[in-house]
PDB file of N, CA and C in Angstrom:
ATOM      1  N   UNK A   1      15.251   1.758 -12.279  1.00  0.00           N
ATOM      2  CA  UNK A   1      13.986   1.935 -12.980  1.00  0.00           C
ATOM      3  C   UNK A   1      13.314   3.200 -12.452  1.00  0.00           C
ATOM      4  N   UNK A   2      13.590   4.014 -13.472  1.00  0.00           N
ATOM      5  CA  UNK A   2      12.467   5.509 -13.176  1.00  0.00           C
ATOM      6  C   UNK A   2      11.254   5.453 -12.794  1.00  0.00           C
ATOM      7  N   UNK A   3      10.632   4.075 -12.802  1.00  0.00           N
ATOM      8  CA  UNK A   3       8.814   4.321 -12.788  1.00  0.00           C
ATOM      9  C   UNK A   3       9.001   3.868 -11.360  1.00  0.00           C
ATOM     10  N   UNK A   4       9.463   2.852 -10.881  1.00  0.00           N
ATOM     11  CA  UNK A   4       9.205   2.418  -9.243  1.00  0.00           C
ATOM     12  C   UNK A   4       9.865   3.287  -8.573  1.00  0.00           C
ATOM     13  N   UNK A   5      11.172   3.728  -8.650  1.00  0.00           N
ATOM     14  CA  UNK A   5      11.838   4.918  -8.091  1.00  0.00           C
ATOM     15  C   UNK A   5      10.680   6.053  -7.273  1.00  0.00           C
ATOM     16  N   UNK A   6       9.865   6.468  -9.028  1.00  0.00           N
ATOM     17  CA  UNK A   6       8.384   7.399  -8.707  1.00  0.00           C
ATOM     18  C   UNK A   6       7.443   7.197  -7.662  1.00  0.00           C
ATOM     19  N   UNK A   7       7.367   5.582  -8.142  1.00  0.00           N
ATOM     20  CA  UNK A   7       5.844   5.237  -7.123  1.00  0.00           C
ATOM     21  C   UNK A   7       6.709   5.208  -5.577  1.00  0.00           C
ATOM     22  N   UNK A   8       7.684   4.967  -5.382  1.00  0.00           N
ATOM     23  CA  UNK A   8       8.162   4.770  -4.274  1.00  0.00           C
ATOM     24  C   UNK A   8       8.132   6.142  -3.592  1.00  0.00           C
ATOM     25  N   UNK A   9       8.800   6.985  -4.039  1.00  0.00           N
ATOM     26  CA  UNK A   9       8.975   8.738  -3.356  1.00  0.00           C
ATOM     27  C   UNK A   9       7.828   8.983  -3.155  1.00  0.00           C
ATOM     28  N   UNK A  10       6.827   8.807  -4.042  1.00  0.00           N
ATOM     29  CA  UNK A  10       5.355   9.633  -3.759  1.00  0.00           C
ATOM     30  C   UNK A  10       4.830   8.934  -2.190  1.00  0.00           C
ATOM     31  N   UNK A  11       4.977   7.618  -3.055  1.00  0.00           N
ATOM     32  CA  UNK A  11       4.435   6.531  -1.154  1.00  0.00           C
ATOM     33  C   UNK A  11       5.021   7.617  -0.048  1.00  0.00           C
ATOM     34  N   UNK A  12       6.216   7.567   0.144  1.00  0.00           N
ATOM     35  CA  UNK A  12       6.874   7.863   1.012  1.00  0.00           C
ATOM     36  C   UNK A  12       6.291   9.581   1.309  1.00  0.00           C
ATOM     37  N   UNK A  13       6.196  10.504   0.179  1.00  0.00           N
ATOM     38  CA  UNK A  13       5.563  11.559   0.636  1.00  0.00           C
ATOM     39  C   UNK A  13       4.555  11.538   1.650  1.00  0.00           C
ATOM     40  N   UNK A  14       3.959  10.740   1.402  1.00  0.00           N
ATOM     41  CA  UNK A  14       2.437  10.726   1.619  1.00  0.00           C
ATOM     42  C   UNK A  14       2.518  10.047   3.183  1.00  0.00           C
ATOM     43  N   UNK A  15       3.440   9.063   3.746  1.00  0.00           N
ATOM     44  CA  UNK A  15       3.838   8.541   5.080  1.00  0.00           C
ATOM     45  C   UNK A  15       5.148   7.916   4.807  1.00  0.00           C
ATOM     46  N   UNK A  16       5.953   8.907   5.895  1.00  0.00           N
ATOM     47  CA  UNK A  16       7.371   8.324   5.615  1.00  0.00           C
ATOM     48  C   UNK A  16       7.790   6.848   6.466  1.00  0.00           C
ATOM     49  N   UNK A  17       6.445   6.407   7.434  1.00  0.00           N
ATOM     50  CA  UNK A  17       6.612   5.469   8.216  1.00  0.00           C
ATOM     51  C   UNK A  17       6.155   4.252   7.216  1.00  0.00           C
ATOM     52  N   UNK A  18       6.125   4.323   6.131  1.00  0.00           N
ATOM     53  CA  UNK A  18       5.849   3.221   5.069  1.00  0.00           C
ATOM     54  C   UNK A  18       7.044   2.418   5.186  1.00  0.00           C
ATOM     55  N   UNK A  19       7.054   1.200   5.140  1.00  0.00           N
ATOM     56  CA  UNK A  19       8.330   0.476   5.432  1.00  0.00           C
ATOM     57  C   UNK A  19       8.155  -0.160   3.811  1.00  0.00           C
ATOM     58  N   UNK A  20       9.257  -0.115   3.264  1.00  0.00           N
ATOM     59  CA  UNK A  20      10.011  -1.125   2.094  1.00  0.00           C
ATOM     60  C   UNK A  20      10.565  -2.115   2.167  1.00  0.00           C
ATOM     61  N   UNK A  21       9.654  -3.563   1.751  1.00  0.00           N
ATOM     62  CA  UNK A  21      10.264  -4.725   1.922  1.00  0.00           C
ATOM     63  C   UNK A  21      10.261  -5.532   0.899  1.00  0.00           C
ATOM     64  N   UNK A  22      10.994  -6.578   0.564  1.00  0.00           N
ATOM     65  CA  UNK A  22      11.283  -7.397  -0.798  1.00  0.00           C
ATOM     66  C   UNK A  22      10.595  -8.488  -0.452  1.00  0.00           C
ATOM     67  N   UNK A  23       9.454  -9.094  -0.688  1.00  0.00           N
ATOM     68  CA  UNK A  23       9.120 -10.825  -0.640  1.00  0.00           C
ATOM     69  C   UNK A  23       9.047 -11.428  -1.995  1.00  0.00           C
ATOM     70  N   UNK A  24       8.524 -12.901  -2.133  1.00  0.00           N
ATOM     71  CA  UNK A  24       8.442 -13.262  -2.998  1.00  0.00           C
ATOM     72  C   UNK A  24       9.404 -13.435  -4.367  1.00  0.00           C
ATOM     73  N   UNK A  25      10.468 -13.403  -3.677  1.00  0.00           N
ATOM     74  CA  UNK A  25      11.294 -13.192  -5.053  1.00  0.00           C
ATOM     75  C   UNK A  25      11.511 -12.198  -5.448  1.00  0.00           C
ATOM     76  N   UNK A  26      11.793 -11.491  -4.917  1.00  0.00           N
ATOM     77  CA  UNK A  26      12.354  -9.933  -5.317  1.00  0.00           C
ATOM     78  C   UNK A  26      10.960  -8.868  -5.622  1.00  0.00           C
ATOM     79  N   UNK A  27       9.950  -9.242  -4.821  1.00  0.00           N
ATOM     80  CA  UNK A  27       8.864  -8.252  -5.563  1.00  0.00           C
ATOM     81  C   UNK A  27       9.143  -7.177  -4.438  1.00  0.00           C
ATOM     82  N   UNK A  28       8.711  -6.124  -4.421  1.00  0.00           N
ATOM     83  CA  UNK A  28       8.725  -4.650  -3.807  1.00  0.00           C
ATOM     84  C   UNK A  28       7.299  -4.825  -3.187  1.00  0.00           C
ATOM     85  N   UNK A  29       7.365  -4.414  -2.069  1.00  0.00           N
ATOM     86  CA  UNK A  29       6.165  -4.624  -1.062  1.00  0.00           C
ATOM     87  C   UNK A  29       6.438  -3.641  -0.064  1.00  0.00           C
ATOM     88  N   UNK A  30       5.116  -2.578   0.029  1.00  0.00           N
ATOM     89  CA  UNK A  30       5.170  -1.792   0.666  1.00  0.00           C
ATOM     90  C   UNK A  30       4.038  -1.915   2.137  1.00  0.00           C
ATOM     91  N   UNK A  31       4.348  -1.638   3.042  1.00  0.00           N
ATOM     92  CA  UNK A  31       3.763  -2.226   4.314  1.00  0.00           C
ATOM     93  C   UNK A  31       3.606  -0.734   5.513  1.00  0.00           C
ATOM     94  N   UNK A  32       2.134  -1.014   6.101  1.00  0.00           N
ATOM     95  CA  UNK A  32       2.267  -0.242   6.816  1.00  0.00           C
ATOM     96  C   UNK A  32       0.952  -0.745   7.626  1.00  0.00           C
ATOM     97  N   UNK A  33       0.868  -1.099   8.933  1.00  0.00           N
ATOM     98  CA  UNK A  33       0.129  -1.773   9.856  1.00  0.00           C
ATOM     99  C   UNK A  33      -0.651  -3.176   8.832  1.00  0.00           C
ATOM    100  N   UNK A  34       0.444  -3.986   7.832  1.00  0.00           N
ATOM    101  CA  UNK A  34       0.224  -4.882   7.175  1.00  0.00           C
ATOM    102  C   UNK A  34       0.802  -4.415   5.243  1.00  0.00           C
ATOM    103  N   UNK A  35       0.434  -5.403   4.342  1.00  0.00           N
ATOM    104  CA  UNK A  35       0.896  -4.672   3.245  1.00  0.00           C
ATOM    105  C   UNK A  35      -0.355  -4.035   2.703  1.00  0.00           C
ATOM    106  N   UNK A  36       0.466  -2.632   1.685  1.00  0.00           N
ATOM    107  CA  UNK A  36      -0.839  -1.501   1.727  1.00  0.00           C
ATOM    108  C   UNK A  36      -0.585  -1.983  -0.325  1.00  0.00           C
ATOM    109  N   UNK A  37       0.278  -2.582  -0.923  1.00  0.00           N
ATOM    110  CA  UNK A  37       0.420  -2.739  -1.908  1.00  0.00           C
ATOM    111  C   UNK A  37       1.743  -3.281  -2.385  1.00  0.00           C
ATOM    112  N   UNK A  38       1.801  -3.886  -3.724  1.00  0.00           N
ATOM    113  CA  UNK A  38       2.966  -4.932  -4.341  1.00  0.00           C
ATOM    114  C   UNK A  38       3.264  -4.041  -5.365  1.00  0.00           C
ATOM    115  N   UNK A  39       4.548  -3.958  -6.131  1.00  0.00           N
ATOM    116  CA  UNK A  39       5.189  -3.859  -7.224  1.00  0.00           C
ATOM    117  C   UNK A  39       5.466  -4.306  -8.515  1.00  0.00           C
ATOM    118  N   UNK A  40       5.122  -5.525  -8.676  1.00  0.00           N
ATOM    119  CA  UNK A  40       5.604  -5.901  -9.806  1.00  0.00           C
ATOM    120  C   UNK A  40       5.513  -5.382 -11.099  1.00  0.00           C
ATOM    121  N   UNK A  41       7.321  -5.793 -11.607  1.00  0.00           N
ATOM    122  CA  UNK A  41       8.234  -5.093 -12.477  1.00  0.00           C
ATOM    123  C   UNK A  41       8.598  -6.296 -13.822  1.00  0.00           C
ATOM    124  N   UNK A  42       8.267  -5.256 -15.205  1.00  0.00           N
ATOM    125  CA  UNK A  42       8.899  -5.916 -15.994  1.00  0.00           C
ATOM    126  C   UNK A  42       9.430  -4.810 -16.864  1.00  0.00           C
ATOM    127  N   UNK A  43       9.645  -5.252 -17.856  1.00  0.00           N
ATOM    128  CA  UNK A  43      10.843  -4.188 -18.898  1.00  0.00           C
ATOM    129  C   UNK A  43      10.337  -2.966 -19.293  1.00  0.00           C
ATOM    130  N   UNK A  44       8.790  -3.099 -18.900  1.00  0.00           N
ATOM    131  CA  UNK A  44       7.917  -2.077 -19.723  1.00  0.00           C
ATOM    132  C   UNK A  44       7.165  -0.904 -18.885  1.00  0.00           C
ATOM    133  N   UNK A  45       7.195  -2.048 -18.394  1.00  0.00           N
ATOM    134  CA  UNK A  45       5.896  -1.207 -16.459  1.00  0.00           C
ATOM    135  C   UNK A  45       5.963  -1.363 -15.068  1.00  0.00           C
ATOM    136  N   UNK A  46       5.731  -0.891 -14.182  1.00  0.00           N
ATOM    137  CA  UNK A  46       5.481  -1.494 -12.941  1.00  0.00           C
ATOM    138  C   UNK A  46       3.582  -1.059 -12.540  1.00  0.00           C
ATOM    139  N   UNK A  47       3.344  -2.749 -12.355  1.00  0.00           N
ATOM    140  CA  UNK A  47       2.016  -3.109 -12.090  1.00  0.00           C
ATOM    141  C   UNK A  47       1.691  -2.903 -10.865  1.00  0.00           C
ATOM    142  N   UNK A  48       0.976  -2.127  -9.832  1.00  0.00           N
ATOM    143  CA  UNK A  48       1.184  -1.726  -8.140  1.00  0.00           C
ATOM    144  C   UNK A  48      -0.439  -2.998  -7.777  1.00  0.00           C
ATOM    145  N   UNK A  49      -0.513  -3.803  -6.817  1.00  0.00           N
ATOM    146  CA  UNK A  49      -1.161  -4.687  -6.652  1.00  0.00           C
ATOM    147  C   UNK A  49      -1.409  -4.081  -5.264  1.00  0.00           C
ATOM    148  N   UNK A  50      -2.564  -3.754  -4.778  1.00  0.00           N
ATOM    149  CA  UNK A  50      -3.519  -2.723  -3.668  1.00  0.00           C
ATOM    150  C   UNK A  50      -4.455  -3.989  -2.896  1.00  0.00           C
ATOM    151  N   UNK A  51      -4.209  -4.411  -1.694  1.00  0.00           N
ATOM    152  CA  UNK A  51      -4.623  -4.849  -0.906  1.00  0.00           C
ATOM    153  C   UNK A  51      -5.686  -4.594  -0.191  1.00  0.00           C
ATOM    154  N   UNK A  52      -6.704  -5.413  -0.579  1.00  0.00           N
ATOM    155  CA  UNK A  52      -7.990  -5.035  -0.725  1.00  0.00           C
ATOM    156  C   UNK A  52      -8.195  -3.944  -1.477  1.00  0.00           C
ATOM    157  N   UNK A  53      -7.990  -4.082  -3.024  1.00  0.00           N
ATOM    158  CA  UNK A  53      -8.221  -2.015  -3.780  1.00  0.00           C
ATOM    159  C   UNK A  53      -9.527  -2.279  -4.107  1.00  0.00           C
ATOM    160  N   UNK A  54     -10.575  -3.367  -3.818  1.00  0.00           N
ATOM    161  CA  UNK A  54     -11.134  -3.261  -4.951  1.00  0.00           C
ATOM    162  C   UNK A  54     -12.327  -2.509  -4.008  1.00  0.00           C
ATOM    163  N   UNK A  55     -11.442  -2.375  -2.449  1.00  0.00           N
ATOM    164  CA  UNK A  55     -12.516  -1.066  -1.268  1.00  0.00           C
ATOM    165  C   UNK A  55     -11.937  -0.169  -1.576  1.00  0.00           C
ATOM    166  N   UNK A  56     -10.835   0.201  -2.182  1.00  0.00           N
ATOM    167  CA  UNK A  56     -10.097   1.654  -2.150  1.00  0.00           C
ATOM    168  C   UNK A  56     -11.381   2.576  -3.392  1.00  0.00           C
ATOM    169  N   UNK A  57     -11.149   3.715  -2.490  1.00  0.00           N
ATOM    170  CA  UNK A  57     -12.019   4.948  -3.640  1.00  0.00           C
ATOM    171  C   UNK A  57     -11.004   4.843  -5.069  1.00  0.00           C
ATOM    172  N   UNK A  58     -11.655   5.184  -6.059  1.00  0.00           N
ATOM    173  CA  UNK A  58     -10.059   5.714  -7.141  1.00  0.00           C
ATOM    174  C   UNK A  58     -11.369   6.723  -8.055  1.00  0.00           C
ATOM    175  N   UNK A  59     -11.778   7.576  -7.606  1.00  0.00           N
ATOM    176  CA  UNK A  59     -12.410   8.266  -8.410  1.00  0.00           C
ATOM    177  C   UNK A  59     -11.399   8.961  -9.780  1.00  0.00           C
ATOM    178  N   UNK A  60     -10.415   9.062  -9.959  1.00  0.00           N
ATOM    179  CA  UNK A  60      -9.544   8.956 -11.236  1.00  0.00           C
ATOM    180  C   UNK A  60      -9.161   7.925 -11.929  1.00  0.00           C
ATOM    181  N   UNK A  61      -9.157   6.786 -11.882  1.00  0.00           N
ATOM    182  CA  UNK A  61      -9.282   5.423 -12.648  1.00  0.00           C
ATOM    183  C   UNK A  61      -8.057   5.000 -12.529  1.00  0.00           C
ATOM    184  N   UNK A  62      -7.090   5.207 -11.321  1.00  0.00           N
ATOM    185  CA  UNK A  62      -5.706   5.156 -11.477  1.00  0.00           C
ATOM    186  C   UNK A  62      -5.724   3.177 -11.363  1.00  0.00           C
ATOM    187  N   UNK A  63      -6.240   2.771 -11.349  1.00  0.00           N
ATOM    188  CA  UNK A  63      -6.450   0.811 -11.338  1.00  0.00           C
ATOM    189  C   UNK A  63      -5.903   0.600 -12.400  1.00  0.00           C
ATOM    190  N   UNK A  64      -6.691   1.649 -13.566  1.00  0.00           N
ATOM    191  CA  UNK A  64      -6.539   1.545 -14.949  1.00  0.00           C
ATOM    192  C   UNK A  64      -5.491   1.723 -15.956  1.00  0.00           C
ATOM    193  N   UNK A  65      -5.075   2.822 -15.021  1.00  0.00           N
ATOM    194  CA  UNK A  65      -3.543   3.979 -15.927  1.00  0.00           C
ATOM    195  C   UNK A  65      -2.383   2.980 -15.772  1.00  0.00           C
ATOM    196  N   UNK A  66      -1.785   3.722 -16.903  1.00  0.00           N
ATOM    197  CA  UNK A  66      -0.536   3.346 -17.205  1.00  0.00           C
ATOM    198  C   UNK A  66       0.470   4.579 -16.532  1.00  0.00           C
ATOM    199  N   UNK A  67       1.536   4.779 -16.230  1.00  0.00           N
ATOM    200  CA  UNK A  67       1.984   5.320 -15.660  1.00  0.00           C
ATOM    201  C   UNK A  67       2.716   7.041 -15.931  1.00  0.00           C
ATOM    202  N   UNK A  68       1.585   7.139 -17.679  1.00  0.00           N
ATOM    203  CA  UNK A  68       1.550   8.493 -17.843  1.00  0.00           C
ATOM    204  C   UNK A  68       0.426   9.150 -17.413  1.00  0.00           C
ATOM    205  N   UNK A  69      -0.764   8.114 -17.033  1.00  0.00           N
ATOM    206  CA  UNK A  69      -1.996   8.375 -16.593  1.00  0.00           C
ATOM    207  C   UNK A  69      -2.306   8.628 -15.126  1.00  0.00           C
ATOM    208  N   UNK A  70      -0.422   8.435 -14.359  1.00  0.00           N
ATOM    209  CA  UNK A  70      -0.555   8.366 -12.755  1.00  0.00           C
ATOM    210  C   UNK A  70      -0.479  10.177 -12.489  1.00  0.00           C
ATOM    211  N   UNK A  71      -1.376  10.622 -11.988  1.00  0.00           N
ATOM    212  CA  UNK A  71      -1.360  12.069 -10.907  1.00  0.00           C
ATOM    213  C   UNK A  71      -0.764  11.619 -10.042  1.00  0.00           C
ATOM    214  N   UNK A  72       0.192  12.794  -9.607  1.00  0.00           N
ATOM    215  CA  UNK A  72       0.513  12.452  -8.601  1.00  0.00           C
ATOM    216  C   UNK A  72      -0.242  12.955  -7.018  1.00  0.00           C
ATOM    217  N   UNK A  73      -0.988  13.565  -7.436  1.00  0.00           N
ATOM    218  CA  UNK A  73      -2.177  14.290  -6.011  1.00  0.00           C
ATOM    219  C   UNK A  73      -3.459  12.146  -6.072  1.00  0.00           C
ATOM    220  N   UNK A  74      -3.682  12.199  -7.357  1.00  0.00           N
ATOM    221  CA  UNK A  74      -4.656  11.503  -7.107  1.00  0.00           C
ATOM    222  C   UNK A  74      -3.964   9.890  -6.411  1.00  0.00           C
ATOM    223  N   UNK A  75      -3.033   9.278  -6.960  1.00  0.00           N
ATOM    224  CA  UNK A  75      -1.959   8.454  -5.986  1.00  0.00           C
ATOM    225  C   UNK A  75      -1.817   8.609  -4.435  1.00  0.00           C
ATOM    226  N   UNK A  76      -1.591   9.859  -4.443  1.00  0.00           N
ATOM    227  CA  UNK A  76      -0.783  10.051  -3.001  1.00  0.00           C
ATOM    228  C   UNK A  76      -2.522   9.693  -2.211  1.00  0.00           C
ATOM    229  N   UNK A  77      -3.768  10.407  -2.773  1.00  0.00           N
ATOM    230  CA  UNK A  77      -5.062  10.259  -1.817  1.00  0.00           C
ATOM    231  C   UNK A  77      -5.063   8.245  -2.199  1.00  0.00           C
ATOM    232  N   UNK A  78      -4.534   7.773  -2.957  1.00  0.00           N
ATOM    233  CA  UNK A  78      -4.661   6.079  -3.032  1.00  0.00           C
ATOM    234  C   UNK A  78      -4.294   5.767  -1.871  1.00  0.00           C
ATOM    235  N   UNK A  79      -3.363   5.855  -1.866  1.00  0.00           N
ATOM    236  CA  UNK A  79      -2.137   5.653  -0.911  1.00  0.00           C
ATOM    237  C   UNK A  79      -2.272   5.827   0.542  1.00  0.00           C
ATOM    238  N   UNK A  80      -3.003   7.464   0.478  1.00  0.00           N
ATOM    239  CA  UNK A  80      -3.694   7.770   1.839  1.00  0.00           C
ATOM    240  C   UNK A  80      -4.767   6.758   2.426  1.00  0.00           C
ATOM    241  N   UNK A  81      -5.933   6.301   1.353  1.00  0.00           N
ATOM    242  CA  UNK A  81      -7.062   5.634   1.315  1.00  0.00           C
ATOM    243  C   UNK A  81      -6.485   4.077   2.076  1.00  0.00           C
ATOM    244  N   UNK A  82      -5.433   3.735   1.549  1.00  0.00           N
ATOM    245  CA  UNK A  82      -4.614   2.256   1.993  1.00  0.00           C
ATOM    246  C   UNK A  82      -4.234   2.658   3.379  1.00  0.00           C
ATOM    247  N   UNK A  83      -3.849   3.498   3.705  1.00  0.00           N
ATOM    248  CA  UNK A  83      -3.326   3.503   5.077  1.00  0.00           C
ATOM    249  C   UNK A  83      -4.223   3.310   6.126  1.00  0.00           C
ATOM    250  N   UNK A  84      -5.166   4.399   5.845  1.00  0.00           N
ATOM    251  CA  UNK A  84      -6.433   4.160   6.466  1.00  0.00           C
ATOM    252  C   UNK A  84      -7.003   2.776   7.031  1.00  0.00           C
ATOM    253  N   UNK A  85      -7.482   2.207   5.610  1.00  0.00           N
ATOM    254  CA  UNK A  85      -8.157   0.664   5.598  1.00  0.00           C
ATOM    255  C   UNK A  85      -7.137   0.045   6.646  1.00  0.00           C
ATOM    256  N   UNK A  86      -5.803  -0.169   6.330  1.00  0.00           N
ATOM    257  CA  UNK A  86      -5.021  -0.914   7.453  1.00  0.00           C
ATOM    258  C   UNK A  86      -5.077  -0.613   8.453  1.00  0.00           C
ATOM    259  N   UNK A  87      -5.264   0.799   8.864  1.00  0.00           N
ATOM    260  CA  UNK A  87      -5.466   1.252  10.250  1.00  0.00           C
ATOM    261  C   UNK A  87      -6.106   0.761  11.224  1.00  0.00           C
ATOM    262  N   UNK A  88      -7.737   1.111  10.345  1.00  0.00           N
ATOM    263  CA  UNK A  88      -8.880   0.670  10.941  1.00  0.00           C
ATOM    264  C   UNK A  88      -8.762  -0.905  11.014  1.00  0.00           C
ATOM    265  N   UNK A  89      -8.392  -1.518  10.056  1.00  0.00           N
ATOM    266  CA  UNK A  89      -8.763  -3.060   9.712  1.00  0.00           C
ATOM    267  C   UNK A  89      -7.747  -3.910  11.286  1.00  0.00           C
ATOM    268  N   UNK A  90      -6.797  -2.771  11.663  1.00  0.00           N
ATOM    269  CA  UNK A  90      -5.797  -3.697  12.722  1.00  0.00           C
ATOM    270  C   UNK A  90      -6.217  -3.253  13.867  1.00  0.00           C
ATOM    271  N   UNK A  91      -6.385  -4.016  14.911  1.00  0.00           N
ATOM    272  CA  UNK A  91      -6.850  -3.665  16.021  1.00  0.00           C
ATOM    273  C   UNK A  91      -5.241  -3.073  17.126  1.00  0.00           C
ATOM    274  N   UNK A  92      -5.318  -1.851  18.339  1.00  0.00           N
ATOM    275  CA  UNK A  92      -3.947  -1.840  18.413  1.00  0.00           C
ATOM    276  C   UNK A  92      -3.882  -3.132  19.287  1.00  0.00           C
ATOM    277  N   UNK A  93      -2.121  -2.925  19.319  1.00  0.00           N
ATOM    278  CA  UNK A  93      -1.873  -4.386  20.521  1.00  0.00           C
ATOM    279  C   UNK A  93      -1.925  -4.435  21.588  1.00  0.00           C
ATOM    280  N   UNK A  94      -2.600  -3.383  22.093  1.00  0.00           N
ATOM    281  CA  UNK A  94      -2.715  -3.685  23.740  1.00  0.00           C
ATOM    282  C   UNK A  94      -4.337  -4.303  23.319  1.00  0.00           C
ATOM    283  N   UNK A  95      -5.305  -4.215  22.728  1.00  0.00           N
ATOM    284  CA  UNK A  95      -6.539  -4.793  22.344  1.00  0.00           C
ATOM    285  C   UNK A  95      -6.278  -6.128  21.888  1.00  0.00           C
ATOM    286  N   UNK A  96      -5.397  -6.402  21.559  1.00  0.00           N
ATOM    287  CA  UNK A  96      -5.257  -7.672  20.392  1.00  0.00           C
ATOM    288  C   UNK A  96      -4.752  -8.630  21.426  1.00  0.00           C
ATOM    289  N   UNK A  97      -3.968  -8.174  22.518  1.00  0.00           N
ATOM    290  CA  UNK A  97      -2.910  -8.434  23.434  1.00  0.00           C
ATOM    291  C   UNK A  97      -4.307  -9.373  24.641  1.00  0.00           C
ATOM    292  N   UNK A  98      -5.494  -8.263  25.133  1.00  0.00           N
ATOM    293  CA  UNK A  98      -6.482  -8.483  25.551  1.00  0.00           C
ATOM    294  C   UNK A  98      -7.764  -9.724  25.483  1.00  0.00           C
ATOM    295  N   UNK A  99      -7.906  -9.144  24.114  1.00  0.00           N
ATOM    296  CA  UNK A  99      -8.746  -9.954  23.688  1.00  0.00           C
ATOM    297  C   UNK A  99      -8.095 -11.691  23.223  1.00  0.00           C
ATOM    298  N   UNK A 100      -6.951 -11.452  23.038  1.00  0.00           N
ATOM    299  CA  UNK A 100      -6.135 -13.070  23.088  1.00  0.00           C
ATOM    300  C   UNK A 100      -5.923 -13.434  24.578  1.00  0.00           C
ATOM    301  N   UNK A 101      -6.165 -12.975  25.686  1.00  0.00           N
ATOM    302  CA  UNK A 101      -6.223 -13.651  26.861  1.00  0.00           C
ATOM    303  C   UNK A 101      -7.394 -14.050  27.351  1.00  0.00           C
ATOM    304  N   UNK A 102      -8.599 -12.989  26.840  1.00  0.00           N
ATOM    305  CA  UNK A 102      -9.683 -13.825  27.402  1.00  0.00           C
ATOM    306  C   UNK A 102     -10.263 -15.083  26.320  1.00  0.00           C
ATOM    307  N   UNK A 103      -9.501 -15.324  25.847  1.00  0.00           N
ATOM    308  CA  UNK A 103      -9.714 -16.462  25.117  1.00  0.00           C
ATOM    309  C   UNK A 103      -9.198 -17.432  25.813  1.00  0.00           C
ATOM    310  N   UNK A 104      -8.043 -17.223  26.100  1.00  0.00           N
ATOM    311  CA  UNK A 104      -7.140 -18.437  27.436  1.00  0.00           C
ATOM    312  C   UNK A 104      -7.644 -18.636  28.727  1.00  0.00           C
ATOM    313  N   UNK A 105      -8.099 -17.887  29.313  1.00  0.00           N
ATOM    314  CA  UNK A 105      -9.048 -17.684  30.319  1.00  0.00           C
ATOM    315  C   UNK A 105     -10.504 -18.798  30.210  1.00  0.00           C
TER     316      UNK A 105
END
């Protein structure tokens, strides 16, 4: 399929440390300090499902487009915008590592 093929390379432009994983029954799930967005595929389209999007900026309406309506500059800043949110949203693991002991304590 030419259209996920697309969304996939651009992801990957944009951070090649994006990991590609299959859950759910074959859906395409893209992950990076958690998942940054889903795939789902049918005969016609692929629908991209954005984890937490409804914080992502999309000042081009890409929520909306169909996949003649995808830029590829305005995607790749989506994409950027997702990485981010996960960034910030994960604490690292020497913090996480921390703060779960003084709980045991």
């Amino acid at each position: 399929m030419r259209a996920a093929s697309r969304i996939r390379r651009l992801i990957h432009e944009v951070d090649p440390a994006v990991v590609d994983t299959w859950k759910w029954r074959g859906v395409p799930v893209w992950e990076h300090s958690g998942i940054l967005c889903t795939g789902e595929t049918d005969k016609v389209a692929v629908t991209l499902t954005f984890a937490k999007g409804a914080a992502l900026p999309d000042p081009k309406g890409l929520f909306n487009a169909s996949l003649e309506g995808i830029y590829a500059t305005a995607f790749k800043a989506l994409i950027r915008a997702a990485i981010a949110r996960k960034r910030a949203a994960k604490p690292p693991a020497a913090a996480a590592r921390a703060k779960a002991s003084q709980r045991s304590a």
